[in-house]
PDB file of N, CA and C in Angstrom:
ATOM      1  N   UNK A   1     -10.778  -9.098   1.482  1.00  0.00           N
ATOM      2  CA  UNK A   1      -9.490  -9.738   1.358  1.00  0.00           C
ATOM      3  C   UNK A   1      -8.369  -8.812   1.829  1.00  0.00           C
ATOM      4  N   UNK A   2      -8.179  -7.445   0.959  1.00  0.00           N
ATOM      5  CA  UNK A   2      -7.209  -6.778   1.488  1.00  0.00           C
ATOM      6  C   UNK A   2      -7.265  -4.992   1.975  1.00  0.00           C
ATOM      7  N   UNK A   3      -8.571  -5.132   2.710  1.00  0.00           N
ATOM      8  CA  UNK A   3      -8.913  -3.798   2.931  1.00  0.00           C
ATOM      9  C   UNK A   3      -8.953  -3.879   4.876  1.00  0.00           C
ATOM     10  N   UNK A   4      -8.918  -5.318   5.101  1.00  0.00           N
ATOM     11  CA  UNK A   4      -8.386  -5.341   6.523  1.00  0.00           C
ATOM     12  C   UNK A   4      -7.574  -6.981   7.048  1.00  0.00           C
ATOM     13  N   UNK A   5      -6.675  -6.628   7.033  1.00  0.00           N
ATOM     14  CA  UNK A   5      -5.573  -7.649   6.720  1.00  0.00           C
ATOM     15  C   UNK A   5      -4.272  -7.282   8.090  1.00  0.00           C
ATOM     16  N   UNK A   6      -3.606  -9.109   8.469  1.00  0.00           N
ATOM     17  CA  UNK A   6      -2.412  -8.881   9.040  1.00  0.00           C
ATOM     18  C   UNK A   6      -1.722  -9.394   8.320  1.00  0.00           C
ATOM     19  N   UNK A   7      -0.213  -8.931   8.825  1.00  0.00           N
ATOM     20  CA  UNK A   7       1.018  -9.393   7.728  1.00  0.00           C
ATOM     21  C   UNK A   7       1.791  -9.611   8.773  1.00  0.00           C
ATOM     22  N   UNK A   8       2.958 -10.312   8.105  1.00  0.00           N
ATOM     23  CA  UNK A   8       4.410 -10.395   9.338  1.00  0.00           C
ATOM     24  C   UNK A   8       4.980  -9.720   8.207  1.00  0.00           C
ATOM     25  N   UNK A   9       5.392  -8.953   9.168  1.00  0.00           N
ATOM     26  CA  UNK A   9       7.396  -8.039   8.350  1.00  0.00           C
ATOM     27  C   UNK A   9       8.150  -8.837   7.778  1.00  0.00           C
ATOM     28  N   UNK A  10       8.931  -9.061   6.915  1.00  0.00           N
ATOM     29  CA  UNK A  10       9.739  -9.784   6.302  1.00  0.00           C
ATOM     30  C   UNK A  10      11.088  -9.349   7.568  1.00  0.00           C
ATOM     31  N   UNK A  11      11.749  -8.052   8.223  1.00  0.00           N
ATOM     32  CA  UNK A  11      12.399  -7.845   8.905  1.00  0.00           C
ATOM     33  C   UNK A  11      12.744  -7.932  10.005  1.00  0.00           C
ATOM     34  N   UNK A  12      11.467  -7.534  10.572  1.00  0.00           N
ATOM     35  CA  UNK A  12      11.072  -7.330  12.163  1.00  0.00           C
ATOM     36  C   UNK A  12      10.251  -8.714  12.657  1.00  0.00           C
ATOM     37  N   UNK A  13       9.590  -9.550  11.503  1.00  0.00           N
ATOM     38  CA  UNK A  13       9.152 -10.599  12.150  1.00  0.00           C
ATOM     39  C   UNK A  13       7.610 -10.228  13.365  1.00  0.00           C
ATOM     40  N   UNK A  14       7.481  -8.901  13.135  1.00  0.00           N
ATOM     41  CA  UNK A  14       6.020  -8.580  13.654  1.00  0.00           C
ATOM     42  C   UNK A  14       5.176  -8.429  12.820  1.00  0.00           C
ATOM     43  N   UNK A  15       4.021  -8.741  14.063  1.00  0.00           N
ATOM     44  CA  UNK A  15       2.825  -8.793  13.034  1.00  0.00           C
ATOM     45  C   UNK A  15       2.173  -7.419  12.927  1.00  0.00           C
ATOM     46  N   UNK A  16       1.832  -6.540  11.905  1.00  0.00           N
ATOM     47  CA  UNK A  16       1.246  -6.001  11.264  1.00  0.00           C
ATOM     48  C   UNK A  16       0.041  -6.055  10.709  1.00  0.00           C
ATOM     49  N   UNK A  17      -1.089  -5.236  11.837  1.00  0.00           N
ATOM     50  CA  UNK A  17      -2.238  -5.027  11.635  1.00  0.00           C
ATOM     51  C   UNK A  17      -2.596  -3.970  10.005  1.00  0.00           C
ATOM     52  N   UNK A  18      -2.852  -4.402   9.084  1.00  0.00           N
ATOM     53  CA  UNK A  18      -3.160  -2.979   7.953  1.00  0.00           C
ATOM     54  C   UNK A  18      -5.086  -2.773   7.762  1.00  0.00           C
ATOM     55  N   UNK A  19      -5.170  -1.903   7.679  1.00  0.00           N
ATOM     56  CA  UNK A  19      -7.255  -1.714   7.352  1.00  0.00           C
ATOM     57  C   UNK A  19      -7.015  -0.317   6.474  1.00  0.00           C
ATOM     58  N   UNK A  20      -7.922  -0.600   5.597  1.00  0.00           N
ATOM     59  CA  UNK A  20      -8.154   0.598   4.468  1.00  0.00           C
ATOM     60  C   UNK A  20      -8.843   2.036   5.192  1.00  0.00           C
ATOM     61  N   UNK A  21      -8.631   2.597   5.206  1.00  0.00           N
ATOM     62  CA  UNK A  21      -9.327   4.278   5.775  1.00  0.00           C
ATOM     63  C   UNK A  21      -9.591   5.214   5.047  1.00  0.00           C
ATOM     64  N   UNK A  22      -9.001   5.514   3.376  1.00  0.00           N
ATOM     65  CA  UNK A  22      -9.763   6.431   2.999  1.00  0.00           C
ATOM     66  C   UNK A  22      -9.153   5.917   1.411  1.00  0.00           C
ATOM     67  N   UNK A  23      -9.767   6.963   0.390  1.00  0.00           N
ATOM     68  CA  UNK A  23      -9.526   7.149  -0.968  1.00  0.00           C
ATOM     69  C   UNK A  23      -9.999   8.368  -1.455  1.00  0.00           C
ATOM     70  N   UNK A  24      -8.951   8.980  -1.880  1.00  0.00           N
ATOM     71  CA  UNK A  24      -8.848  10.034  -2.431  1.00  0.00           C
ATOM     72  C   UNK A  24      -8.784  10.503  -4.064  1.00  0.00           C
ATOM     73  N   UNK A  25      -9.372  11.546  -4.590  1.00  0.00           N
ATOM     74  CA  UNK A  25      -8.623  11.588  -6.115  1.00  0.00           C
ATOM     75  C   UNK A  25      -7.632  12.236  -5.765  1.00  0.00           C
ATOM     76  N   UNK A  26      -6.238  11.920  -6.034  1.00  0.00           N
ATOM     77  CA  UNK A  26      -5.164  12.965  -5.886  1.00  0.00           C
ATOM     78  C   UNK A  26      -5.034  14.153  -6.729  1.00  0.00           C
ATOM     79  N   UNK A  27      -5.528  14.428  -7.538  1.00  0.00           N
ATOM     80  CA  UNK A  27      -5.616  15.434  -8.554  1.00  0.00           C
ATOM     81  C   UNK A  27      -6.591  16.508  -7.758  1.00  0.00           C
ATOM     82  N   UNK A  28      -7.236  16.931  -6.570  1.00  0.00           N
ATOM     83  CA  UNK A  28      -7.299  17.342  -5.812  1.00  0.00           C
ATOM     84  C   UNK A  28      -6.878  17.859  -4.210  1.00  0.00           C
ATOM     85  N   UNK A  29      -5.873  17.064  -4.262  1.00  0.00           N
ATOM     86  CA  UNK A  29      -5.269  16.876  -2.972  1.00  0.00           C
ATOM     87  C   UNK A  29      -3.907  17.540  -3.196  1.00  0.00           C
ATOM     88  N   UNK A  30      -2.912  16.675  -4.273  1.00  0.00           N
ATOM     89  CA  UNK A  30      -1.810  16.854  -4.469  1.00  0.00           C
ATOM     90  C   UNK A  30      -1.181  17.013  -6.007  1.00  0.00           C
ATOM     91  N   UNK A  31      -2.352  17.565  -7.001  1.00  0.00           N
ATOM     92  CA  UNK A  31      -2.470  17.757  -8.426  1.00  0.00           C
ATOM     93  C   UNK A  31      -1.896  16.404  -9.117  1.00  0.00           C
ATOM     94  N   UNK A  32      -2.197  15.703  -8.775  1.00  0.00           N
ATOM     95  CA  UNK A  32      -1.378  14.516  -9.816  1.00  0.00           C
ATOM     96  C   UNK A  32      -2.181  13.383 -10.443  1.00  0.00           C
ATOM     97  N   UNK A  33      -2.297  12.555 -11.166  1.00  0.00           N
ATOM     98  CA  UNK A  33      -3.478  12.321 -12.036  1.00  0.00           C
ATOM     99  C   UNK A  33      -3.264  10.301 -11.462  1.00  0.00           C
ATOM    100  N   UNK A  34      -3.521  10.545 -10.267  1.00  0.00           N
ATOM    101  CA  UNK A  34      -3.924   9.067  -9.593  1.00  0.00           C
ATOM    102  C   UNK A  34      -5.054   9.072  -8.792  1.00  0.00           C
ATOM    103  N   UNK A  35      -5.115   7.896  -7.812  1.00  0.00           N
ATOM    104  CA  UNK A  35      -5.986   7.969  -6.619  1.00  0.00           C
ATOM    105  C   UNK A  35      -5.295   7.023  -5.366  1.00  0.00           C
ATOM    106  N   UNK A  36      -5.524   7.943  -4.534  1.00  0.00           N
ATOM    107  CA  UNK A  36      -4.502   7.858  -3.228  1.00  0.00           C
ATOM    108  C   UNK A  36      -4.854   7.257  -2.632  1.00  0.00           C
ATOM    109  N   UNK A  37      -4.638   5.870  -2.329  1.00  0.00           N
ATOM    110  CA  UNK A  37      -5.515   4.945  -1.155  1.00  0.00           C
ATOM    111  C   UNK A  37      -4.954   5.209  -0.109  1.00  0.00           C
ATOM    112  N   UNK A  38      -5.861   5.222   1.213  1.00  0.00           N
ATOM    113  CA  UNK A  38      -4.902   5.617   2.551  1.00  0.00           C
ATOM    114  C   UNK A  38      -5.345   4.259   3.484  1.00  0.00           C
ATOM    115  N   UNK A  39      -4.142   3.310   4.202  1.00  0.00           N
ATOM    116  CA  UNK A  39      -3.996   2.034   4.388  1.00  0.00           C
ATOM    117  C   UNK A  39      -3.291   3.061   6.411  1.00  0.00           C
ATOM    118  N   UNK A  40      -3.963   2.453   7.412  1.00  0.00           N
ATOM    119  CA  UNK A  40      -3.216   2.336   8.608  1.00  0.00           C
ATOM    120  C   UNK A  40      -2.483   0.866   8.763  1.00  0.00           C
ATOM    121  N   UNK A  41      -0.998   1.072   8.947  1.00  0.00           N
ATOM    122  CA  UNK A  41      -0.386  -0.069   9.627  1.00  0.00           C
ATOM    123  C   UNK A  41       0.049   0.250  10.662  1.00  0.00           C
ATOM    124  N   UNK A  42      -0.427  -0.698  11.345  1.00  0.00           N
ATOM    125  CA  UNK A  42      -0.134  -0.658  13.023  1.00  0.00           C
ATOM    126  C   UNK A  42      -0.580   0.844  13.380  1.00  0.00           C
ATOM    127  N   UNK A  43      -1.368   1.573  13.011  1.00  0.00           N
ATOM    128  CA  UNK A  43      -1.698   2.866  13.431  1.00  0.00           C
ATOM    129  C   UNK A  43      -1.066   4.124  12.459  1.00  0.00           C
ATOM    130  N   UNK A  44       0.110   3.316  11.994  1.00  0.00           N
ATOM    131  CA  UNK A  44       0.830   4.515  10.571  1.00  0.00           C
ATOM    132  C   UNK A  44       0.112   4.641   9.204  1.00  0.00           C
ATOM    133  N   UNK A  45      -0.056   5.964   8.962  1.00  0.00           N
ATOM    134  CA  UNK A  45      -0.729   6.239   7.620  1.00  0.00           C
ATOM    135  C   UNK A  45       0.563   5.633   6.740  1.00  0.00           C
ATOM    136  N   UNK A  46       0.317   4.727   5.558  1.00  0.00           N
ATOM    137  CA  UNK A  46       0.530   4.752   4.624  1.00  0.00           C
ATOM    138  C   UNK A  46      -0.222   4.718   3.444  1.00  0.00           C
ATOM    139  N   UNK A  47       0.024   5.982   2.241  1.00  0.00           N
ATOM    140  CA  UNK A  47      -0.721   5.826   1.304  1.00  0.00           C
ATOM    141  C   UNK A  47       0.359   5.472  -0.198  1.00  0.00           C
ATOM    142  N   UNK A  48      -1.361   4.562  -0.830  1.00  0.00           N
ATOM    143  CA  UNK A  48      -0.946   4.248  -2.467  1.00  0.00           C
ATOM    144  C   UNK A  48      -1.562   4.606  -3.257  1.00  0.00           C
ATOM    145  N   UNK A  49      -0.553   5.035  -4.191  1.00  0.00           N
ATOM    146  CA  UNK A  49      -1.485   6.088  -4.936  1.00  0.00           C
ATOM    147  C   UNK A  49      -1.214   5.026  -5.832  1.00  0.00           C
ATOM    148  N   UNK A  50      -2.435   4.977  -7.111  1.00  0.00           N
ATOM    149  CA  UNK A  50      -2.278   4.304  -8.323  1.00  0.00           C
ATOM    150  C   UNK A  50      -2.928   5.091  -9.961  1.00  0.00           C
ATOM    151  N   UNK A  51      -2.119   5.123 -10.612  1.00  0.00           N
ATOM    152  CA  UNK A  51      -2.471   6.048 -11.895  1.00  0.00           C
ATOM    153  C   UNK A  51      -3.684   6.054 -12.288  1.00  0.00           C
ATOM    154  N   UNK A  52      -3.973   7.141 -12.697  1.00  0.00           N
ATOM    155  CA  UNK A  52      -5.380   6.949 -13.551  1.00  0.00           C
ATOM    156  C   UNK A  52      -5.313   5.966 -14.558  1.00  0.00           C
ATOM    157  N   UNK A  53      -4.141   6.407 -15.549  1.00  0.00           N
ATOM    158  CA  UNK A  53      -3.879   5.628 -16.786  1.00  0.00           C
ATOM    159  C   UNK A  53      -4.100   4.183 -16.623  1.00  0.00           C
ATOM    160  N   UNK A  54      -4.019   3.595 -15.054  1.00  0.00           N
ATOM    161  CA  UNK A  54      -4.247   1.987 -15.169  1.00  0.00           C
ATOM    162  C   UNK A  54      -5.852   2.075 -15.476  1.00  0.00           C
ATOM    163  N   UNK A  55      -6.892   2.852 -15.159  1.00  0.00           N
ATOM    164  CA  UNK A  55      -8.150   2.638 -15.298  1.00  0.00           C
ATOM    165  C   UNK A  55      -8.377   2.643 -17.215  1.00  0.00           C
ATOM    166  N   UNK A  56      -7.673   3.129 -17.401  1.00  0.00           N
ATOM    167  CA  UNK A  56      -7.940   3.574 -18.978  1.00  0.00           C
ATOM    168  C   UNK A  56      -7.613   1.999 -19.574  1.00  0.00           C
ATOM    169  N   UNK A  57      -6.020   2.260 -19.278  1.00  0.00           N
ATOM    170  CA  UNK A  57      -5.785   0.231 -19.682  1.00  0.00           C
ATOM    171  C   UNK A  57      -6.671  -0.777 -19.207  1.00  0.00           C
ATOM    172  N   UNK A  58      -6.856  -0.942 -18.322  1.00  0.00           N
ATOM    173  CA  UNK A  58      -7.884  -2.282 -18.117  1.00  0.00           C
ATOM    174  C   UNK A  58      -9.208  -1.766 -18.713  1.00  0.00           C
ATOM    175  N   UNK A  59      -9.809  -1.044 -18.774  1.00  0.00           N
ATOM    176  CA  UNK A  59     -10.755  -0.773 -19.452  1.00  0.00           C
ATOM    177  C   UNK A  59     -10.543  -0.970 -20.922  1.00  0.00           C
ATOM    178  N   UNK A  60      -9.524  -0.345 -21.388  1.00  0.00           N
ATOM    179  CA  UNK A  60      -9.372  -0.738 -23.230  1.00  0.00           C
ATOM    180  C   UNK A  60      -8.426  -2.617 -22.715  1.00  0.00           C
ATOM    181  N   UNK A  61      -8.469  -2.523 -22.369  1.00  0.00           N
ATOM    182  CA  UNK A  61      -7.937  -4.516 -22.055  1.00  0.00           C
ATOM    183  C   UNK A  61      -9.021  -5.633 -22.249  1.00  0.00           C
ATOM    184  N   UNK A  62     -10.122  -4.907 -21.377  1.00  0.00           N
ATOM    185  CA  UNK A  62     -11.069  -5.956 -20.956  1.00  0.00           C
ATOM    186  C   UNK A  62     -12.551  -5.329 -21.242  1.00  0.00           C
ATOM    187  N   UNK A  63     -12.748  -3.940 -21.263  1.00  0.00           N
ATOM    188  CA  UNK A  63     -13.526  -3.248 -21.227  1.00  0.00           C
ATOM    189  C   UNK A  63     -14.786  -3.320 -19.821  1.00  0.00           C
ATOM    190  N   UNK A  64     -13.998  -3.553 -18.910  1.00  0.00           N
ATOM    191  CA  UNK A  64     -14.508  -3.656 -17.415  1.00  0.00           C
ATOM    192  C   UNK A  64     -13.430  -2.493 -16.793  1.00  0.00           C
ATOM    193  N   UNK A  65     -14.327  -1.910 -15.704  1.00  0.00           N
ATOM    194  CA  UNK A  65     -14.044  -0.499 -15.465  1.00  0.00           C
ATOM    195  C   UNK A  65     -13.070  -0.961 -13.553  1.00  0.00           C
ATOM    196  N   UNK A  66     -12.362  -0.169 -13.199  1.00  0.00           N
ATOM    197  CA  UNK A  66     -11.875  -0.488 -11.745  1.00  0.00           C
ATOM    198  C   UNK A  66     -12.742   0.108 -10.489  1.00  0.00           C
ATOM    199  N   UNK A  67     -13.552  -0.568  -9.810  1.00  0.00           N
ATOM    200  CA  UNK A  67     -14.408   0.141  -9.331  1.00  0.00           C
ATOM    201  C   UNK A  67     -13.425   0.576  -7.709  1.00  0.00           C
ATOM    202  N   UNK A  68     -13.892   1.474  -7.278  1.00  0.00           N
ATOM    203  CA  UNK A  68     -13.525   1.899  -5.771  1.00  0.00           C
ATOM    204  C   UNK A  68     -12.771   0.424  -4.982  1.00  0.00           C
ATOM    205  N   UNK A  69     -13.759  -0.167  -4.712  1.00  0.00           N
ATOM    206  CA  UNK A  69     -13.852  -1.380  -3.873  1.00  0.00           C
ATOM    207  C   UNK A  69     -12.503  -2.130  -4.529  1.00  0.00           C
ATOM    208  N   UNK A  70     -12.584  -2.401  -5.722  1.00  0.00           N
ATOM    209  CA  UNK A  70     -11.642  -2.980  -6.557  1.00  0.00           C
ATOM    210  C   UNK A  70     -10.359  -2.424  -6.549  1.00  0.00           C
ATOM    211  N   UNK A  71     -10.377  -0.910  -6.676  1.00  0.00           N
ATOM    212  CA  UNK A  71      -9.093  -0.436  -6.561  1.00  0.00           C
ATOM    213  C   UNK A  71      -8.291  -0.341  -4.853  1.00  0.00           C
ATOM    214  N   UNK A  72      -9.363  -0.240  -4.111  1.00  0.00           N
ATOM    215  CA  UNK A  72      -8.771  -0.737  -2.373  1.00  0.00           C
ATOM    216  C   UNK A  72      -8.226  -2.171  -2.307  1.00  0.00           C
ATOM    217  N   UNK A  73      -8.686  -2.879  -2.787  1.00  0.00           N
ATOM    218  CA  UNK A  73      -8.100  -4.496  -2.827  1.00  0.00           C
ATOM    219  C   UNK A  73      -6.559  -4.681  -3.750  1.00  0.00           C
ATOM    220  N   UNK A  74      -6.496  -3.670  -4.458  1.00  0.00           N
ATOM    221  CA  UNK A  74      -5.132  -3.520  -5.503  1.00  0.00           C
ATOM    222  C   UNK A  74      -4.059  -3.172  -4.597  1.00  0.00           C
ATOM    223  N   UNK A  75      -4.879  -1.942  -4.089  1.00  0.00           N
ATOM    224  CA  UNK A  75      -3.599  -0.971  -3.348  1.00  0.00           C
ATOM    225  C   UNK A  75      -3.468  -2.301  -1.642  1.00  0.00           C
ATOM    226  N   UNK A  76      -4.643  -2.621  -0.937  1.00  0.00           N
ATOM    227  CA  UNK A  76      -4.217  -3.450   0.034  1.00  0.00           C
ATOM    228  C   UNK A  76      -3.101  -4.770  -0.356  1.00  0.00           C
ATOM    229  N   UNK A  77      -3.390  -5.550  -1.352  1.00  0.00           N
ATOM    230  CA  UNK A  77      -2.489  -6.857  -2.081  1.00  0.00           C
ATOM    231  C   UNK A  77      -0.881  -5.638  -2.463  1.00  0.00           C
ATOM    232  N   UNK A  78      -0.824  -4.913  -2.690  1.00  0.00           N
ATOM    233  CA  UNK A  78       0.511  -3.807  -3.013  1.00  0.00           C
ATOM    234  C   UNK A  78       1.089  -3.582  -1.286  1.00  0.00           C
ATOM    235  N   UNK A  79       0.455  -3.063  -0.684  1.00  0.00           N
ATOM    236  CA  UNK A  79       0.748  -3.113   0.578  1.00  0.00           C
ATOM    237  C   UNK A  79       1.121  -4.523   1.495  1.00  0.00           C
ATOM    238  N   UNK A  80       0.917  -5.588   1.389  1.00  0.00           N
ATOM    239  CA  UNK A  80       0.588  -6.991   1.897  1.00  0.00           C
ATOM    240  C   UNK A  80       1.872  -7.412   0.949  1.00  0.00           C
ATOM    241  N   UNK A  81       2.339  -7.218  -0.151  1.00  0.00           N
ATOM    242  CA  UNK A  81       3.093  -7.222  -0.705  1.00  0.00           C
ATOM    243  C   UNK A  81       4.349  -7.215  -0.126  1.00  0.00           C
ATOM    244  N   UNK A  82       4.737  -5.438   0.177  1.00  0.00           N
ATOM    245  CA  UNK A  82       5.510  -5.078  -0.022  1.00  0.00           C
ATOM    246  C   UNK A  82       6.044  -5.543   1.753  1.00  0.00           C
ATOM    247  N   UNK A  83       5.314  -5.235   2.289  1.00  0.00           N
ATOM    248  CA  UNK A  83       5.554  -5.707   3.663  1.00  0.00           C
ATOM    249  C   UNK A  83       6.006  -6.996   3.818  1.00  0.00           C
ATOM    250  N   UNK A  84       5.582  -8.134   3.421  1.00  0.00           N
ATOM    251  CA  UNK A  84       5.994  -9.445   3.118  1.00  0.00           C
ATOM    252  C   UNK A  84       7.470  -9.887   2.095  1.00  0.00           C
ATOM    253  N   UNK A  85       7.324  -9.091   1.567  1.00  0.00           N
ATOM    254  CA  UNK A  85       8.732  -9.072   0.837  1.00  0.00           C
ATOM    255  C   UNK A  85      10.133  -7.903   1.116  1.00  0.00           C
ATOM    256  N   UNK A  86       9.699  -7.191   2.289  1.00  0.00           N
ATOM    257  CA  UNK A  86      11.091  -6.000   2.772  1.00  0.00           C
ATOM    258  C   UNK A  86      10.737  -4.946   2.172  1.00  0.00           C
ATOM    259  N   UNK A  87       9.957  -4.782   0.825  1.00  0.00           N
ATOM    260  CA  UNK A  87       9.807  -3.314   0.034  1.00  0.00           C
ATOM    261  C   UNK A  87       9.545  -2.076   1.199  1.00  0.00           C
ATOM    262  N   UNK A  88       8.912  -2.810   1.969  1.00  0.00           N
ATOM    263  CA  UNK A  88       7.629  -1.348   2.523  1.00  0.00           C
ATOM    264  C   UNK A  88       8.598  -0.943   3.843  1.00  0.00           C
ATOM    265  N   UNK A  89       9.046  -0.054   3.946  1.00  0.00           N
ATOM    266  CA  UNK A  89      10.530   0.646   5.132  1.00  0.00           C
ATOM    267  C   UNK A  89      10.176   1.877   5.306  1.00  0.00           C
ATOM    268  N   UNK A  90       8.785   1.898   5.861  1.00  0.00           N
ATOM    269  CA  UNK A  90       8.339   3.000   6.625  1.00  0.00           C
ATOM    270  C   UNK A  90       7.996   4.617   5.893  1.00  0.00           C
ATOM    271  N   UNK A  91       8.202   4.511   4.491  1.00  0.00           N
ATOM    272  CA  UNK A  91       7.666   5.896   3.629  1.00  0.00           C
ATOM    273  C   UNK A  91       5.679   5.621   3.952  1.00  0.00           C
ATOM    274  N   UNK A  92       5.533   7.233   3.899  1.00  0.00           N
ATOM    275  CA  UNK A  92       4.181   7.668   4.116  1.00  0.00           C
ATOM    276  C   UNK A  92       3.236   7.150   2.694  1.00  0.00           C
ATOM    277  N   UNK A  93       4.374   7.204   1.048  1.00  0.00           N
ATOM    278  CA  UNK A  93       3.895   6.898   0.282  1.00  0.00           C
ATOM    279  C   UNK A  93       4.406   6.127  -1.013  1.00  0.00           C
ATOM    280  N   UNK A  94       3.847   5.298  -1.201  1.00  0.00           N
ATOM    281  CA  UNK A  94       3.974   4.781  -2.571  1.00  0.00           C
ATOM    282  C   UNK A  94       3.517   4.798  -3.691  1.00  0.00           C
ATOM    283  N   UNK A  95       3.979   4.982  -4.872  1.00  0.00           N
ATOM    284  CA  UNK A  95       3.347   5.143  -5.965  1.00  0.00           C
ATOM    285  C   UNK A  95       3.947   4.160  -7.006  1.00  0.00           C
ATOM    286  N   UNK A  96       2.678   3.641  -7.846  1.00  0.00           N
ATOM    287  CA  UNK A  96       2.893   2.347  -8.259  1.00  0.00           C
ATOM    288  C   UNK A  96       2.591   3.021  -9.768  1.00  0.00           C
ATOM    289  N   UNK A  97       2.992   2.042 -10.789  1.00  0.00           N
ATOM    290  CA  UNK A  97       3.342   2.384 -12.121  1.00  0.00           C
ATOM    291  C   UNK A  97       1.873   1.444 -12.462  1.00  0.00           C
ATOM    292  N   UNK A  98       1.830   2.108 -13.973  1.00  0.00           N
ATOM    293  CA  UNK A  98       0.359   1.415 -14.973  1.00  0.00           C
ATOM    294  C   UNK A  98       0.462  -0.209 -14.382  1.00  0.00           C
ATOM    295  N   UNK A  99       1.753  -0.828 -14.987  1.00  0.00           N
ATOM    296  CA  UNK A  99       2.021  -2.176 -14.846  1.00  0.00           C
ATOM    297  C   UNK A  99       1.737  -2.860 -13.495  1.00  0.00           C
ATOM    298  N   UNK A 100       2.530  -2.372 -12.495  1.00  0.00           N
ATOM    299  CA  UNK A 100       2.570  -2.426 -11.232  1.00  0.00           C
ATOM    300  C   UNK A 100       0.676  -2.773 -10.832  1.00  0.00           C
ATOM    301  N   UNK A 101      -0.045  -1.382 -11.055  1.00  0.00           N
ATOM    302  CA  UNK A 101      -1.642  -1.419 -10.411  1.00  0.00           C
ATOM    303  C   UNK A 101      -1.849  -3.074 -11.402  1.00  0.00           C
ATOM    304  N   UNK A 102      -1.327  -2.947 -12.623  1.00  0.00           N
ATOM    305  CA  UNK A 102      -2.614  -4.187 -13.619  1.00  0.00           C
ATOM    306  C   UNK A 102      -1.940  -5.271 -12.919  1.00  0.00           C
ATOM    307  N   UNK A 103      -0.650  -5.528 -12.429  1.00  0.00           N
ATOM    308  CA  UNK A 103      -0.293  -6.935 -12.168  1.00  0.00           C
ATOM    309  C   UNK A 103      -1.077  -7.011 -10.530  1.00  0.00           C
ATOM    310  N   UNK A 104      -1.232  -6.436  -9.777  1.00  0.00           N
ATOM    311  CA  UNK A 104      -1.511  -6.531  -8.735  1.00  0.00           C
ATOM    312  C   UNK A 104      -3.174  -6.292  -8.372  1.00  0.00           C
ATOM    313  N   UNK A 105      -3.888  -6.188  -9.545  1.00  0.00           N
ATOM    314  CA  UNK A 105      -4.769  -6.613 -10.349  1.00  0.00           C
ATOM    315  C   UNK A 105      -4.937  -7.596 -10.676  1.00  0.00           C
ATOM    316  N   UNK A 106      -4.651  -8.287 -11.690  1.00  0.00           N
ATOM    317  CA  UNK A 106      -4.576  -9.486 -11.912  1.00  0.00           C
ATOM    318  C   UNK A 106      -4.641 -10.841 -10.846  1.00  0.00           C
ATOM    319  N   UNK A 107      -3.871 -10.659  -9.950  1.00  0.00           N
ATOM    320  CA  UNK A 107      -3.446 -11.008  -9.083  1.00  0.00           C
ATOM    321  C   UNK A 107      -4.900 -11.281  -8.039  1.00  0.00           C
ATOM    322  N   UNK A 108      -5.484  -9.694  -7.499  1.00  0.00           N
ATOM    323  CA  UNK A 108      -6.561 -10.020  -6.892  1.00  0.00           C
ATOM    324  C   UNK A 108      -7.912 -11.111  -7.083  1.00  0.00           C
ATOM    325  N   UNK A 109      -7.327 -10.174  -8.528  1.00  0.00           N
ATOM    326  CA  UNK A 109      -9.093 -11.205  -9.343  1.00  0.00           C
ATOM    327  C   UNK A 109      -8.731 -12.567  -9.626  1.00  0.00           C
ATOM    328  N   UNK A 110      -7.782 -12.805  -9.936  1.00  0.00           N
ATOM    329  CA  UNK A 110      -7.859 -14.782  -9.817  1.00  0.00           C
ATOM    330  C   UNK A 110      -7.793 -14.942  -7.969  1.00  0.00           C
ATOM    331  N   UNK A 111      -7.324 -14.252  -6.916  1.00  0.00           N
ATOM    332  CA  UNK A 111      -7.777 -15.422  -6.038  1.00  0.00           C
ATOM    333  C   UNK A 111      -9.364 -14.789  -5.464  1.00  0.00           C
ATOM    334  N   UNK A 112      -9.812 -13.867  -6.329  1.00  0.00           N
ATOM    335  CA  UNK A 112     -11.496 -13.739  -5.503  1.00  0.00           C
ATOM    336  C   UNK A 112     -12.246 -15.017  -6.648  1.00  0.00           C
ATOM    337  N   UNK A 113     -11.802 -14.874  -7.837  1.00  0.00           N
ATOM    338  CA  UNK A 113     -12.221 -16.083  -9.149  1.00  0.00           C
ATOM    339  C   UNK A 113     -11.718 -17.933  -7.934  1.00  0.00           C
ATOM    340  N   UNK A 114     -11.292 -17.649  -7.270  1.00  0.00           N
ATOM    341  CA  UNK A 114     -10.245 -18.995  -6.765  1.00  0.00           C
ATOM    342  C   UNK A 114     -11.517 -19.818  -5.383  1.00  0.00           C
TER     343      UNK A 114
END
């Protein structure tokens, strides 16, 4: 669904090729206690990082864990997002809050449930 995806710009009105390319723990990379999804648009690295702490919440929520695969489809629907709505203006990175990863979460799993 959202690990290789086009979008139109909300601005520019182009279309925007995005595909998933890597995942990182950032707590190795850049000491900080997320995981860094790395998304090419149109050939530009952009990465999303998303907290650990969301894995802890949905796990004490539901007691179902965020797997890899699962968390690339969060951060791609965040990206597909933000691009579609003006958010996304060319930063290398975004970082999304507990709430932010679970709603955009939520979100995935009813339309793969759909």
């Amino acid at each position: 669904m959202y690990s290789d995806f086009k979008v139109e710009d909300r601005w520019t009105g182009q279309e925007i090729h995005c595909m998933y390319q890597a995942i990182i723990m950032a707590i190795a990379t850049r000491h900080a206690d997320a995981v860094d999804i790395k998304f090419l648009a149109n050939g530009r690295p952009v990465w999303i990082a998303l907290p650990h702490a969301a894995w802890a919440e949905y796990k004490r929520r539901t007691g179902r864990v965020i797997t890899d695969p699962l968390a690339i489809q969060i951060a791609g629907h965040f990206l597909k997002t933000a691009i579609e709505s003006g958010l996304e203006s060319g930063r290398e990175m975004y970082m999304l809050t507990v709430a932010e990863t679970l709603e955009h979460l939520d979100v995935v799993m009813r339309e793969k449930a759909a």
